[in-house]
Protein backbone atom coordinates (compact mmCIF):
# COMPACT_ATOMS: atom_id res chain seq x y z
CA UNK A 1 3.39 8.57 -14.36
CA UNK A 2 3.94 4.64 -13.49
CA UNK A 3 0.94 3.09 -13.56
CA UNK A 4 1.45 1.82 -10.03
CA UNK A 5 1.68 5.49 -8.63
CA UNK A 6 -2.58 5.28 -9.18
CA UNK A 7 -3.76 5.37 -5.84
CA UNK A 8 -7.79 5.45 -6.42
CA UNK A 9 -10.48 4.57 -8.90
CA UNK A 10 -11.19 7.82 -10.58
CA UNK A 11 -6.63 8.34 -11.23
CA UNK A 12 -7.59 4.68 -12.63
CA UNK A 13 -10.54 5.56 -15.04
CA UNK A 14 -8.03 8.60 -16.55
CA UNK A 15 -5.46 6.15 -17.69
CA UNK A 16 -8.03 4.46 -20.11
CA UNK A 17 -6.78 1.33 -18.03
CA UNK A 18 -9.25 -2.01 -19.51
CA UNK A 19 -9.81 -4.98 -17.66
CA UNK A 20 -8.47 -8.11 -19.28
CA UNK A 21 -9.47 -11.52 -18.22
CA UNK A 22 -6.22 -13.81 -16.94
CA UNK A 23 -6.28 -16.23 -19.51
CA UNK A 24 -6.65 -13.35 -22.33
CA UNK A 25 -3.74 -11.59 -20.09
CA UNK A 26 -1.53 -14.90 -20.79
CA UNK A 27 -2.83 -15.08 -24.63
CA UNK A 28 -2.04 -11.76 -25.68
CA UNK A 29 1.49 -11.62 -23.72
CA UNK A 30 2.48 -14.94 -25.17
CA UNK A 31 1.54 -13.69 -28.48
CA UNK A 32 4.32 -11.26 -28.11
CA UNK A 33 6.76 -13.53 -26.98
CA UNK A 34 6.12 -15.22 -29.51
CA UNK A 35 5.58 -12.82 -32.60
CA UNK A 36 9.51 -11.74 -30.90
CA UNK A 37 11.38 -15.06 -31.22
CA UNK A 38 11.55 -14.85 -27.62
CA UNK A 39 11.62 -18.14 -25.68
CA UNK A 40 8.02 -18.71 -23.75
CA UNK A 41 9.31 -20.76 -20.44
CA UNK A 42 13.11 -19.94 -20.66
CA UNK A 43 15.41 -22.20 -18.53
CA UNK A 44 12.66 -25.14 -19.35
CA UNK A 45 15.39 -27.61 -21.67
CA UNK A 46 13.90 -30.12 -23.62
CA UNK A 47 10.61 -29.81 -24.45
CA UNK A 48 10.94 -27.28 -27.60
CA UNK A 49 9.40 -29.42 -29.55
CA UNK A 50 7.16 -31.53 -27.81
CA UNK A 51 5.76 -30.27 -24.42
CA UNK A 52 5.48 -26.63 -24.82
CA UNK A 53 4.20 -26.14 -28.22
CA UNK A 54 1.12 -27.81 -26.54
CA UNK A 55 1.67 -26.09 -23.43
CA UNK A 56 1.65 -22.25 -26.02
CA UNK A 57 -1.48 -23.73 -27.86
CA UNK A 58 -3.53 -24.55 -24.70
CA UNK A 59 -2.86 -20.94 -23.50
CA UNK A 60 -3.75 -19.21 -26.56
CA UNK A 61 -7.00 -21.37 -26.16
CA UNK A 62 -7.55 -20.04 -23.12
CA UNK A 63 -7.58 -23.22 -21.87
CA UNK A 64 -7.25 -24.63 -18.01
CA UNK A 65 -4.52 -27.13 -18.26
CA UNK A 66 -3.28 -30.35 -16.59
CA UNK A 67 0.30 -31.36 -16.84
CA UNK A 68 0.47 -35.95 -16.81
CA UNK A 69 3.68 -37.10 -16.11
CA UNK A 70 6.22 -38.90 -13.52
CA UNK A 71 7.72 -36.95 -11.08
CA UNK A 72 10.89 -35.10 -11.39
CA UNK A 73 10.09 -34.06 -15.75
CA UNK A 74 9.37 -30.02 -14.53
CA UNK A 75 5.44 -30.54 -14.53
CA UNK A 76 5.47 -27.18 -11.30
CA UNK A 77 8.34 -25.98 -12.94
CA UNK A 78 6.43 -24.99 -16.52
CA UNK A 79 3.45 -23.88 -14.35
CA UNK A 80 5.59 -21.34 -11.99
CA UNK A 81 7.09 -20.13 -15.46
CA UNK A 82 3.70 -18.79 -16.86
CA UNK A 83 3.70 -16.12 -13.93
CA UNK A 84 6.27 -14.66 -16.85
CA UNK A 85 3.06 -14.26 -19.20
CA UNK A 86 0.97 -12.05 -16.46
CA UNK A 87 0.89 -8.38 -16.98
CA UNK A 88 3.19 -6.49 -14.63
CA UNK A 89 1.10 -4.99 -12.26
CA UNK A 90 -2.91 -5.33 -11.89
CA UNK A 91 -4.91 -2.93 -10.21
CA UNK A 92 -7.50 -4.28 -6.96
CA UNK A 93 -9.69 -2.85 -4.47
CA UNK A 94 -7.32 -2.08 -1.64
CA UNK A 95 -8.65 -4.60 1.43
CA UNK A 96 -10.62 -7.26 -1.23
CA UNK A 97 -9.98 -10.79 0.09
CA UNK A 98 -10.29 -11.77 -3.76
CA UNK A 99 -8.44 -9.27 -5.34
CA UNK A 100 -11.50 -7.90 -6.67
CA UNK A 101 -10.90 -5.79 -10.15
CA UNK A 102 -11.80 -2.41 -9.49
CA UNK A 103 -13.71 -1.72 -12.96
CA UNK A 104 -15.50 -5.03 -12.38
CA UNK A 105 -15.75 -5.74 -8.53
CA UNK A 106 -17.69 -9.40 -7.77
CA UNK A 107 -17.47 -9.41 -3.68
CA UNK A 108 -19.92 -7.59 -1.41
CA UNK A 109 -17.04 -5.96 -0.10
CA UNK A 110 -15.55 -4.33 -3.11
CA UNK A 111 -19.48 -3.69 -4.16
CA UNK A 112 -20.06 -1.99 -1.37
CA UNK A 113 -16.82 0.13 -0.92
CA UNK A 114 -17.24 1.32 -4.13
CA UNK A 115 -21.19 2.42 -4.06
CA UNK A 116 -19.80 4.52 -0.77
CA UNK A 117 -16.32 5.84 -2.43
CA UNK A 118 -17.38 6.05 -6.03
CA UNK A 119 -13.77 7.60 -7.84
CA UNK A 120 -12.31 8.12 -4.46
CA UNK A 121 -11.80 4.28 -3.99
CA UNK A 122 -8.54 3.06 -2.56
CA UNK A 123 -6.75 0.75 -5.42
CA UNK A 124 -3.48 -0.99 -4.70
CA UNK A 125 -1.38 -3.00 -7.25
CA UNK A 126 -0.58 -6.76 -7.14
CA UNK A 127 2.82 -7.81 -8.72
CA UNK A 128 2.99 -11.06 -11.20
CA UNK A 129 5.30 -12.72 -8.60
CA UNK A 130 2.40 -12.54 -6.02
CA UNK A 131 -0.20 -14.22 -8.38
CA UNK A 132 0.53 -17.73 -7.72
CA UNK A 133 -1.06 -20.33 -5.88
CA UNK A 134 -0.13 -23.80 -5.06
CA UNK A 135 -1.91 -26.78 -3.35
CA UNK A 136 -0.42 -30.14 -2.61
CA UNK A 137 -3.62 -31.98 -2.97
CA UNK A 138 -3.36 -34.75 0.15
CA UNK A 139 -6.53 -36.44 1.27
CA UNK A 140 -6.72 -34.10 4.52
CA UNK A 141 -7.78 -30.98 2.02
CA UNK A 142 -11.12 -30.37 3.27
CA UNK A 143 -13.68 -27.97 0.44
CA UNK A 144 -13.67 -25.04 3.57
CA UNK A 145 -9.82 -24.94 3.27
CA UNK A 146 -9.91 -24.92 -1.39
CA UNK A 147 -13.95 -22.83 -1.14
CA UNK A 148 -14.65 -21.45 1.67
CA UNK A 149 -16.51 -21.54 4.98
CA UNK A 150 -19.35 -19.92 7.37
CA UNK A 151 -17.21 -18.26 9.87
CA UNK A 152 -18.31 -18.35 13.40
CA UNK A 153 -15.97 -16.04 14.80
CA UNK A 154 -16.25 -12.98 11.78
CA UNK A 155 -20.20 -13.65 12.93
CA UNK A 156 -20.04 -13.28 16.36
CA UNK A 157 -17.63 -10.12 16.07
CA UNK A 158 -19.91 -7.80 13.65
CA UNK A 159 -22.88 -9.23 15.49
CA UNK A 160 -23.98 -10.63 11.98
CA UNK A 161 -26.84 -13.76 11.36
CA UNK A 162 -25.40 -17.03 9.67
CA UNK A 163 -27.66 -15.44 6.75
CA UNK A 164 -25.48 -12.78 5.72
CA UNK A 165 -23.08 -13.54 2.98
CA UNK A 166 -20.06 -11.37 5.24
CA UNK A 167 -20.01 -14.20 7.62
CA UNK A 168 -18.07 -15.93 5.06
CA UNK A 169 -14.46 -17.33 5.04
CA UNK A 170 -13.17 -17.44 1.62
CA UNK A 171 -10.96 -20.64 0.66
CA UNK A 172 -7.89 -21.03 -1.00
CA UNK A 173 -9.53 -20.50 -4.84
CA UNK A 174 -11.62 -17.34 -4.01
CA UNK A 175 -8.41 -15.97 -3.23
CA UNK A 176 -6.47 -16.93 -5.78
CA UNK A 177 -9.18 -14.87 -7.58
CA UNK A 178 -7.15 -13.29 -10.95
CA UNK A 179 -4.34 -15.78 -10.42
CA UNK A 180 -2.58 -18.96 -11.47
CA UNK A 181 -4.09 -21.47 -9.45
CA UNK A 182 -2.17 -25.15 -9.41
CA UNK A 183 -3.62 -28.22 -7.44
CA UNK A 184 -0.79 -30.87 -7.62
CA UNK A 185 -1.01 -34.29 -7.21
CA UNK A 186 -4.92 -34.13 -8.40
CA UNK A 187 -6.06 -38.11 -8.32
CA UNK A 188 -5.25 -37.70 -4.16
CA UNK A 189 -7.78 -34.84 -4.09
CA UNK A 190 -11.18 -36.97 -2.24
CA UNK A 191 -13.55 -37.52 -4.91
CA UNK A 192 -16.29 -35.23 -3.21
CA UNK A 193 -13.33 -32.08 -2.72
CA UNK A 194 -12.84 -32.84 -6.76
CA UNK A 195 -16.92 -32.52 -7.40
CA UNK A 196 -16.52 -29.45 -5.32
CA UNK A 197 -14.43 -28.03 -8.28
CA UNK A 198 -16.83 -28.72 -11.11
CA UNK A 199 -19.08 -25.15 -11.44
CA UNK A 200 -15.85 -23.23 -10.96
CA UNK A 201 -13.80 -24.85 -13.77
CA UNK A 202 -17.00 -24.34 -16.37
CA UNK A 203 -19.32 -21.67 -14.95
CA UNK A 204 -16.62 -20.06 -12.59
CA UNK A 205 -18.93 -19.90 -9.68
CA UNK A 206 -19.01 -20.86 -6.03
CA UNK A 207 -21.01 -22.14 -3.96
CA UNK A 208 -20.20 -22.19 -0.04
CA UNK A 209 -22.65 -23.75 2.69
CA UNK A 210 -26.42 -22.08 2.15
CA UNK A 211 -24.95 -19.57 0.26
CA UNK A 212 -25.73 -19.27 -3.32
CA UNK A 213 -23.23 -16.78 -4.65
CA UNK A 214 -22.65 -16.20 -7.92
CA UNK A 215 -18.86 -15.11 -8.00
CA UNK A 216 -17.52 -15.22 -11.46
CA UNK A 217 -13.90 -15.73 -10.63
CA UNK A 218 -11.40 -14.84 -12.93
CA UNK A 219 -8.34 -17.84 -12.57
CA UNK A 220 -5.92 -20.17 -14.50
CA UNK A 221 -6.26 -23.58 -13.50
CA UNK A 222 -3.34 -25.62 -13.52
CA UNK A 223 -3.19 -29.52 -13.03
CA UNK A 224 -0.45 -31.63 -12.33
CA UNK A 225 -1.14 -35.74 -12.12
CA UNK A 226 0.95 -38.85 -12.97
CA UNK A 227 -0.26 -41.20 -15.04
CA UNK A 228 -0.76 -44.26 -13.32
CA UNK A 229 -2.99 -42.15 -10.65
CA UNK A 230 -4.88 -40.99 -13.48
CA UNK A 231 -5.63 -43.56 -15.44
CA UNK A 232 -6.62 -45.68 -12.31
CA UNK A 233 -10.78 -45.88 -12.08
CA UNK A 234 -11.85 -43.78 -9.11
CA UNK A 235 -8.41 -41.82 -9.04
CA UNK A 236 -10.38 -38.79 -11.20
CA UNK A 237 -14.08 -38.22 -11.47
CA UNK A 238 -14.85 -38.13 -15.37
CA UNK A 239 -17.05 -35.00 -15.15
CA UNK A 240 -13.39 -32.86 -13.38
CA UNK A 241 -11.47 -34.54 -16.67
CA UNK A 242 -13.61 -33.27 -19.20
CA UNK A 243 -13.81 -29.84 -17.42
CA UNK A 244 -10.23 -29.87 -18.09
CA UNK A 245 -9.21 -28.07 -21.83
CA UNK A 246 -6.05 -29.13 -21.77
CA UNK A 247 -4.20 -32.56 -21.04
CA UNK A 248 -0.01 -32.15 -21.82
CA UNK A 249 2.05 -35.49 -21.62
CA UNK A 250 5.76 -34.69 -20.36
CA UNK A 251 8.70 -36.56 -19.78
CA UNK A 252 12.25 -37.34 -19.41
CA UNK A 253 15.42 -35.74 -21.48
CA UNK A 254 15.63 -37.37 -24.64
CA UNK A 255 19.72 -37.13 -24.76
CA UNK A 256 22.25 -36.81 -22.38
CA UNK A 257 23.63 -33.36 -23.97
CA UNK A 258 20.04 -31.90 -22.76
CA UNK A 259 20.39 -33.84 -19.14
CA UNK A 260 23.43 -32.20 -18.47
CA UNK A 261 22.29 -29.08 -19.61
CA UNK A 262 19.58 -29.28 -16.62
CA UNK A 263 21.51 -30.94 -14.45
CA UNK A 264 24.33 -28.37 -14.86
CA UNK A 265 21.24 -25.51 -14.23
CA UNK A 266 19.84 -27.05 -11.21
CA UNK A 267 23.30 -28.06 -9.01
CA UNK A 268 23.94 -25.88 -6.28
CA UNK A 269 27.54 -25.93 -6.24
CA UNK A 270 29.77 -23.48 -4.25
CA UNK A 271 32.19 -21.07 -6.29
CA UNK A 272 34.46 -22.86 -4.78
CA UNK A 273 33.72 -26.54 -5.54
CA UNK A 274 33.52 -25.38 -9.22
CA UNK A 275 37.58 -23.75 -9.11
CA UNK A 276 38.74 -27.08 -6.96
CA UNK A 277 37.42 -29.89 -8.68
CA UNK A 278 38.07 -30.56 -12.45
CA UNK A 279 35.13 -32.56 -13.54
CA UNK A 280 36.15 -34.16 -17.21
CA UNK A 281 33.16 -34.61 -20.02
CA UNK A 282 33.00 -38.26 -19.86
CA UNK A 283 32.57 -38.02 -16.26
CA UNK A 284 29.27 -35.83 -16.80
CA UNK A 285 28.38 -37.93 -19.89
CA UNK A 286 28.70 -41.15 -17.39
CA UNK A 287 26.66 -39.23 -14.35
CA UNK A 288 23.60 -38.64 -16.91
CA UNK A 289 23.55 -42.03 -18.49
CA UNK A 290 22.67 -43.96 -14.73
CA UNK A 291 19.59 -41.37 -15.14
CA UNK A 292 18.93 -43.24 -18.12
CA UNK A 293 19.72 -46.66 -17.28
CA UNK A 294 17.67 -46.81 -14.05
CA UNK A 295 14.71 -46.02 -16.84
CA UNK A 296 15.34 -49.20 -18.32
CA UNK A 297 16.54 -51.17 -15.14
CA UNK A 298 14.78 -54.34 -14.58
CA UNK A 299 15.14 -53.54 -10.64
CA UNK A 300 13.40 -50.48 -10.91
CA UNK A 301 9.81 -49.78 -10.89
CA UNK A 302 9.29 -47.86 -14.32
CA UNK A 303 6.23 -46.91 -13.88
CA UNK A 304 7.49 -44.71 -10.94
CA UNK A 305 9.79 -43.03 -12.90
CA UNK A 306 13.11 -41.75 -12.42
CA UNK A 307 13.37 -38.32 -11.41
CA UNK A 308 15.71 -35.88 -12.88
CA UNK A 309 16.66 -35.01 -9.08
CA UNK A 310 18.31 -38.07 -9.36
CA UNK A 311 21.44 -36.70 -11.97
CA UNK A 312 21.02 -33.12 -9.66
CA UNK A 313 22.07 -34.58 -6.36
CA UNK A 314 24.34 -37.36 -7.69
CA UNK A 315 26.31 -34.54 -9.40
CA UNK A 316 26.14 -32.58 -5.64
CA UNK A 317 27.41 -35.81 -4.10
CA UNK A 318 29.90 -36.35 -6.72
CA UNK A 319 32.31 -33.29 -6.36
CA UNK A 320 31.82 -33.00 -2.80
CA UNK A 321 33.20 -36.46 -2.52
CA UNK A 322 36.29 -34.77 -4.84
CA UNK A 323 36.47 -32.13 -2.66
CA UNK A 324 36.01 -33.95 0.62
CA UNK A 325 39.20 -36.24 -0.92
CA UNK A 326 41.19 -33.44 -1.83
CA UNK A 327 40.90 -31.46 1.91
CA UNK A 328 41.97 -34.19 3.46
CA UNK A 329 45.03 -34.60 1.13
CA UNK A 330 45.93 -30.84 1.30
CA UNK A 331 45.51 -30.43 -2.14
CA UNK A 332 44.07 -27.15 -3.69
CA UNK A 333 43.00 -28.37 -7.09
CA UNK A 334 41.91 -32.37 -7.67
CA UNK A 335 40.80 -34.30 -10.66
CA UNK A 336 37.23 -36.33 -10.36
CA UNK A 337 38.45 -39.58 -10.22
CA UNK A 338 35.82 -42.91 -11.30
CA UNK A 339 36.11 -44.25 -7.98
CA UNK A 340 34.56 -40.98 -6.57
CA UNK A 341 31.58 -42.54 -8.20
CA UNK A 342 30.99 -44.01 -4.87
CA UNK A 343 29.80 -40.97 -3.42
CA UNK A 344 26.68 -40.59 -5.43
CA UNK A 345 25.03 -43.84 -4.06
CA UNK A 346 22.73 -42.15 -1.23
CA UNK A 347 21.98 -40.18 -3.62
CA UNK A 348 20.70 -42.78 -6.13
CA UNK A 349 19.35 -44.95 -3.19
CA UNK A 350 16.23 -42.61 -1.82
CA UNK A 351 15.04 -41.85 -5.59
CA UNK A 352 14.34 -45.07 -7.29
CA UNK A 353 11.09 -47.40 -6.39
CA UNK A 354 12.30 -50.72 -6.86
CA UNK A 355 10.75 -53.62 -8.02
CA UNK A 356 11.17 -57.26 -6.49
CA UNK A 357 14.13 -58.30 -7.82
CA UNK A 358 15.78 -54.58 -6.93
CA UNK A 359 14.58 -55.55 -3.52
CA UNK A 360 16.52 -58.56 -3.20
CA UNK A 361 19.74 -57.13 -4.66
CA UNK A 362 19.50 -54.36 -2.21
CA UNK A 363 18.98 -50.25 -3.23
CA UNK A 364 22.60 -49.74 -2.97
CA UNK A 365 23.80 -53.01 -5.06
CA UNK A 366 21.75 -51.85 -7.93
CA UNK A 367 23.17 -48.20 -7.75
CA UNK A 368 26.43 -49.72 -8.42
CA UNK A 369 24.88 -52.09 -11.40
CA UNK A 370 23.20 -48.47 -12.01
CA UNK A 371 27.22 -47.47 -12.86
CA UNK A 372 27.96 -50.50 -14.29
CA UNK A 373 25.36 -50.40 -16.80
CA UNK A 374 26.75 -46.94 -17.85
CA UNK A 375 30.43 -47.90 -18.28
CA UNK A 376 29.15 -50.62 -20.32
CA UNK A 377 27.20 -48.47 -22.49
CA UNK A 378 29.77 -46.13 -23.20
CA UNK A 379 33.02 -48.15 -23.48
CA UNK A 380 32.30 -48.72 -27.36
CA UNK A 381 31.95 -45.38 -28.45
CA UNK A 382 35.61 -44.83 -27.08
CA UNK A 383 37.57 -47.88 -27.53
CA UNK A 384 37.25 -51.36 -29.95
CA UNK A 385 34.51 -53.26 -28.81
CA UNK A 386 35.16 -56.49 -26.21
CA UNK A 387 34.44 -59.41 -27.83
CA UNK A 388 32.51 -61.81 -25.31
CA UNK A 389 33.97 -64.88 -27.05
CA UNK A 390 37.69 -64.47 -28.14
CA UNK A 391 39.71 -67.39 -30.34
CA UNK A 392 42.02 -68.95 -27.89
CA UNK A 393 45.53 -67.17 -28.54
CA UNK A 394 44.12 -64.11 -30.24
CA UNK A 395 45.90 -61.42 -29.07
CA UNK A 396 43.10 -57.84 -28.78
CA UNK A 397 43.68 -54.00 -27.69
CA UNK A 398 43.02 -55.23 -24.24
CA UNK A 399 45.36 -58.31 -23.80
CA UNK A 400 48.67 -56.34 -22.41
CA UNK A 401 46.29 -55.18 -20.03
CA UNK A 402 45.14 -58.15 -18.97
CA UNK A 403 48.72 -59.42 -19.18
CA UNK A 404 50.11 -56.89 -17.07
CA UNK A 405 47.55 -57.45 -14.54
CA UNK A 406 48.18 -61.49 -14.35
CA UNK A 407 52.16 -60.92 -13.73
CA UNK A 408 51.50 -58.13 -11.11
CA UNK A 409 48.68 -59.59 -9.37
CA UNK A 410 46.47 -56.45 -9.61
CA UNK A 411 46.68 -53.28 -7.35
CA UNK A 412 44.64 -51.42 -4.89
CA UNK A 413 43.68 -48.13 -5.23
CA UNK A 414 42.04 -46.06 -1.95
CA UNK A 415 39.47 -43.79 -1.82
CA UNK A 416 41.34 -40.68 -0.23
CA UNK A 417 44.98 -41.53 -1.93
CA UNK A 418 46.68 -38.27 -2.80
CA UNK A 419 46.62 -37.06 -6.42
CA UNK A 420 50.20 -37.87 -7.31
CA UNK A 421 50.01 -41.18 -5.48
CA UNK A 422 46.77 -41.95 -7.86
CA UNK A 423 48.88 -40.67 -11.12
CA UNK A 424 51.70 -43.29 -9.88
CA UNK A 425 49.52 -46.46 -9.80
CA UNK A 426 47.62 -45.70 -12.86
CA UNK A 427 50.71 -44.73 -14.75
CA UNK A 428 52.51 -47.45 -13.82
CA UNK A 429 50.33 -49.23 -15.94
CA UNK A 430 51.90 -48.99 -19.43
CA UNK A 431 49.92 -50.72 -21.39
CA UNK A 432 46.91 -48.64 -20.70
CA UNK A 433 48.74 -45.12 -21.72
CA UNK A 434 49.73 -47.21 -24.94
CA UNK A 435 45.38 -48.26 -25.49
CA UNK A 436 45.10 -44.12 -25.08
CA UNK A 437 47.26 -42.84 -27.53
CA UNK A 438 46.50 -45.34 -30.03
CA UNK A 439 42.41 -44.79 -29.50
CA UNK A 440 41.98 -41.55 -28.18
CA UNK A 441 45.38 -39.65 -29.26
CA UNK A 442 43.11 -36.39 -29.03
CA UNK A 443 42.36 -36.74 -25.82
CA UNK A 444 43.35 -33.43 -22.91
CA UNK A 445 45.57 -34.53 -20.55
CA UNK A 446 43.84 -33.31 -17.66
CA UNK A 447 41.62 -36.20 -18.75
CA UNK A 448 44.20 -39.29 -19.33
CA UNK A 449 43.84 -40.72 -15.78
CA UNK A 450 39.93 -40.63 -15.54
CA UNK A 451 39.95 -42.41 -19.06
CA UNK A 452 42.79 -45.02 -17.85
CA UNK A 453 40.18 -45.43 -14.54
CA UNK A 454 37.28 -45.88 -16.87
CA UNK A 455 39.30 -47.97 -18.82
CA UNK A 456 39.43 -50.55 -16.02
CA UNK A 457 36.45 -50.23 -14.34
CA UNK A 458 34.84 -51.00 -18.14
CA UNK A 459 37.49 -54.51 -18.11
CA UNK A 460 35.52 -55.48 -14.85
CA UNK A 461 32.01 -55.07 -16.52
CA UNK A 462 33.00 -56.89 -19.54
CA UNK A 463 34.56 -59.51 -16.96
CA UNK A 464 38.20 -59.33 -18.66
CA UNK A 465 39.58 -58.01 -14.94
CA UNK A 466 37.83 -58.36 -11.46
CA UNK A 467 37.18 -55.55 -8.86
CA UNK A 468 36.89 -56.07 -5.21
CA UNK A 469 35.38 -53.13 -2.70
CA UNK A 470 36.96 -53.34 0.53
CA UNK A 471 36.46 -50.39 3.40
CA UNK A 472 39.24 -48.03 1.87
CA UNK A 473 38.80 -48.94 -1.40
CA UNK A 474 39.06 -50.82 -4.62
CA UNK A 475 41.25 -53.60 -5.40
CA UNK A 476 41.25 -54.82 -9.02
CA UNK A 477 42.99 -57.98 -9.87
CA UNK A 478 43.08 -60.53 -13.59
CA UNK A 479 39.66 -62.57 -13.60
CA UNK A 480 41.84 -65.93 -12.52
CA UNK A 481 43.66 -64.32 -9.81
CA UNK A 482 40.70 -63.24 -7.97
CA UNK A 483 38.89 -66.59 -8.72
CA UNK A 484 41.75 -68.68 -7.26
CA UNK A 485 41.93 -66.35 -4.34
CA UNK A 486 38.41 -66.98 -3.37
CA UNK A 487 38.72 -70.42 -3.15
């Protein structure tokens, strides 16, 4: 018989069904996991070996938890994942507001249903999926709408005095009663909403208006702050932090193979974008390192943090600039191309807090130094490294290059130009196919013309070529030729 099938209290009492506490129900289920090899929060990259080992020991502690870190490092995400720890299925007194347990009932209601039903009692069963609550903590959150309430109206329609404990409204908590309960945001929870929270985190009692009620409710508090809220004075009242068992630091991807990993999870890409655009490694390897560059960017606010969002939408924008390049060419398969690059600024723009200098460049000037700053990084670890002061006459892996580009006066290259018309102007320059196969003789060829691209693009940064953006495009030119043409 599935346990579910139960329909009343005395089918329940047969079973030998025992009640089990939330935070025991986590313990003993991430024991298993555990004791199996199983991974705890699957899909959670990263934070093997720092964030949820902590995360494991706080639960088997039983502990309530808060989660510090900047926004975007999958503080709600680790929290939603624990619903994976509850039991299946949990029995509750069919019509209980709190989900009361039907072997150890704490509302009147349940109380009283059961002293008139005895083993007849209507049970119904609440899934894991249905045992999660979440509250945005904003300063509008009032204690009526996370405790509870008198309720005027319930009082007027049984006829009832302001006395009786039915006239009562339960909040947000009481009803989250056997459930993962998470309050983001917690320093913009009012100081006097926080206080509110104090007997139910140690004693697990309420209190609502007049009413002295002693409710021991059965819930897994989850916090998530960030840490320049927190550690402000005033942002959290001491008592609420030292209610809390646990506090877990998070943060960013340590390496770009583990940033691509979640960015790669997260996209939402159409079936189709995935068969139409051909997106080559360094391109992803380049898309993850502005993630990590806008940490260190003296334009950005680091204190803000830089969201992993950021690499998710940028890699969104990125092919659907491919693919927006390719419809309008008529082609059915395209290549990502560097200068599709481009596309990812709005994307860059709306997630990074910038700091006073970032202000005066302008959000989407520093995206583009965002790029830059990538290129730069990477060029060495594919090519000789550019020298910033060369003896005069030398002759490096780059000066054909440069050559070429001082007796041809540079080239433009256009956002929407076809495929083959793109493979024309790069391969036209021969001195870059020769860098390639003497360098990177290894490398696919559906990835030669992004690496000839990157090859320029990394020139510019290193201030051995110029590039100028016009409306439809890029122009690149030798570093004299561009200077002369300025004047």
């Amino acid at each position: 018989m599935k346990i579910e099938n139960i329909k009343t209290l005395g089918e329940l009492k047969k079973t030998g069904y025992e009640s089990k506490s939330i935070k025991d129900e986590l313990r003993l289920n991430l024991r298993e996991k555990i004791k199996s090899g199983k991974p705890t929060f699957e899909g959670v990259h990263g934070f093997e070996n720092t964030v949820i080992p902590e995360l494991e020991r706080a639960i088997l502690s039983r502990h309530n938890i808060n989660l510090l870190g900047l926004r975007g490092q999958a503080k709600t995400r680790l929290a939603r994942k624990m619903i994976e720890l509850l039991d299946e299925y949990i029995p509750f007194v069919t019509g209980s507001e709190i989900n009361d347990d039907p072997l150890k009932p704490i509302s009147r209601f349940a109380k009283d249903l059961i002293a008139e039903k005895g083993d007849e009692t209507p049970i119904s069963w609440l899934h894991r999926s249905d045992r999660f609550f979440e509250k945005l903590a904003t300063p509008d959150v009032t204690v009526a709408d996370l405790i509870g309430d008198v309720d005027p109206i319930k009082a007027a329609n049984l006829k009832l005095s302001y006395a009786d404990d039915r006239v009562i409204h339960f909040g947000m908590i009481p009803r989250a009663n056997r459930c993962i309960f998470v309050i983001n945001e917690l320093p913009d929870l009012q100081a006097r909403i926080q206080v509110a929270l104090f007997n139910i985190l140690q004693e697990g009692d309420i209190q609502i208006r007049g009413f002295k009620l002693r409710m021991p409710l059965d819930m897994q508090f989850v916090f998530t702050a960030n840490p320049e809220d927190y550690t402000n004075r005033g942002s959290i009242v001491t008592p609420l932090k030292d209610r809390i068992g646990s506090q877990i630091l998070t943060h960013y991807p340590d390496t770009i193979k583990i940033a691509r990993t979640i960015t790669e999870q997260e996209a939402k890409l159409d079936k189709v974008q995935n068969e139409m655009v051909y997106v080559p490694s360094l391109a992803r390897d380049l898309l993850e390192q502005i993630s990590f560059e806008a940490r260190e960017s003296e334009y950005i606010d680091n204190k803000s943090g830089v969201s992993a969002r950021l690499s998710i939408t940028a890699f969104e924008n990125l092919l659907s600039t491919a693919e927006r390049r390719a419809l309008k060419s008529g082609a059915e398969h395209t290549t990502l191309r560097l200068s599709d690059f481009m596309g990812i600024i709005p994307a860059i723009t709306g997630k990074v807090e910038l700091v006073y200098e970032g202000e005066q460049e302008g959000a989407a000037v520093v995206a583009q130094h965002l790029l830059g700053d990538a290129i730069h990084t990477f060029f060495p670890a594919y090519f000789p490294k550019i020298e910033k002061l060369e003896k005069q006459d030398e002759k490096t892996a780059y000066t054909d290059i440069i050559e070429w580009f001082f007796a041809e006066s540079g080239f433009e290259l256009l956002d929407d130009c076809s495929d083959e018309e793109y493979e024309r102007i790069l391969g036209s320059i021969v001195p870059l196919e020769v860098l390639i196969k003497k360098y990177q003789p290894q490398l696919a060829k559906e990835d030669k013309f992004f690496m000839k691209e990157f090859i320029l693009w990394a020139l510019v940064e290193y201030k051995k070529l110029s590039k100028d953006r016009f409306s439809e495009g890029y122009q690149f030119k030798d570093i004299y030729g561009s200077y002369i043409s300025k004047l």
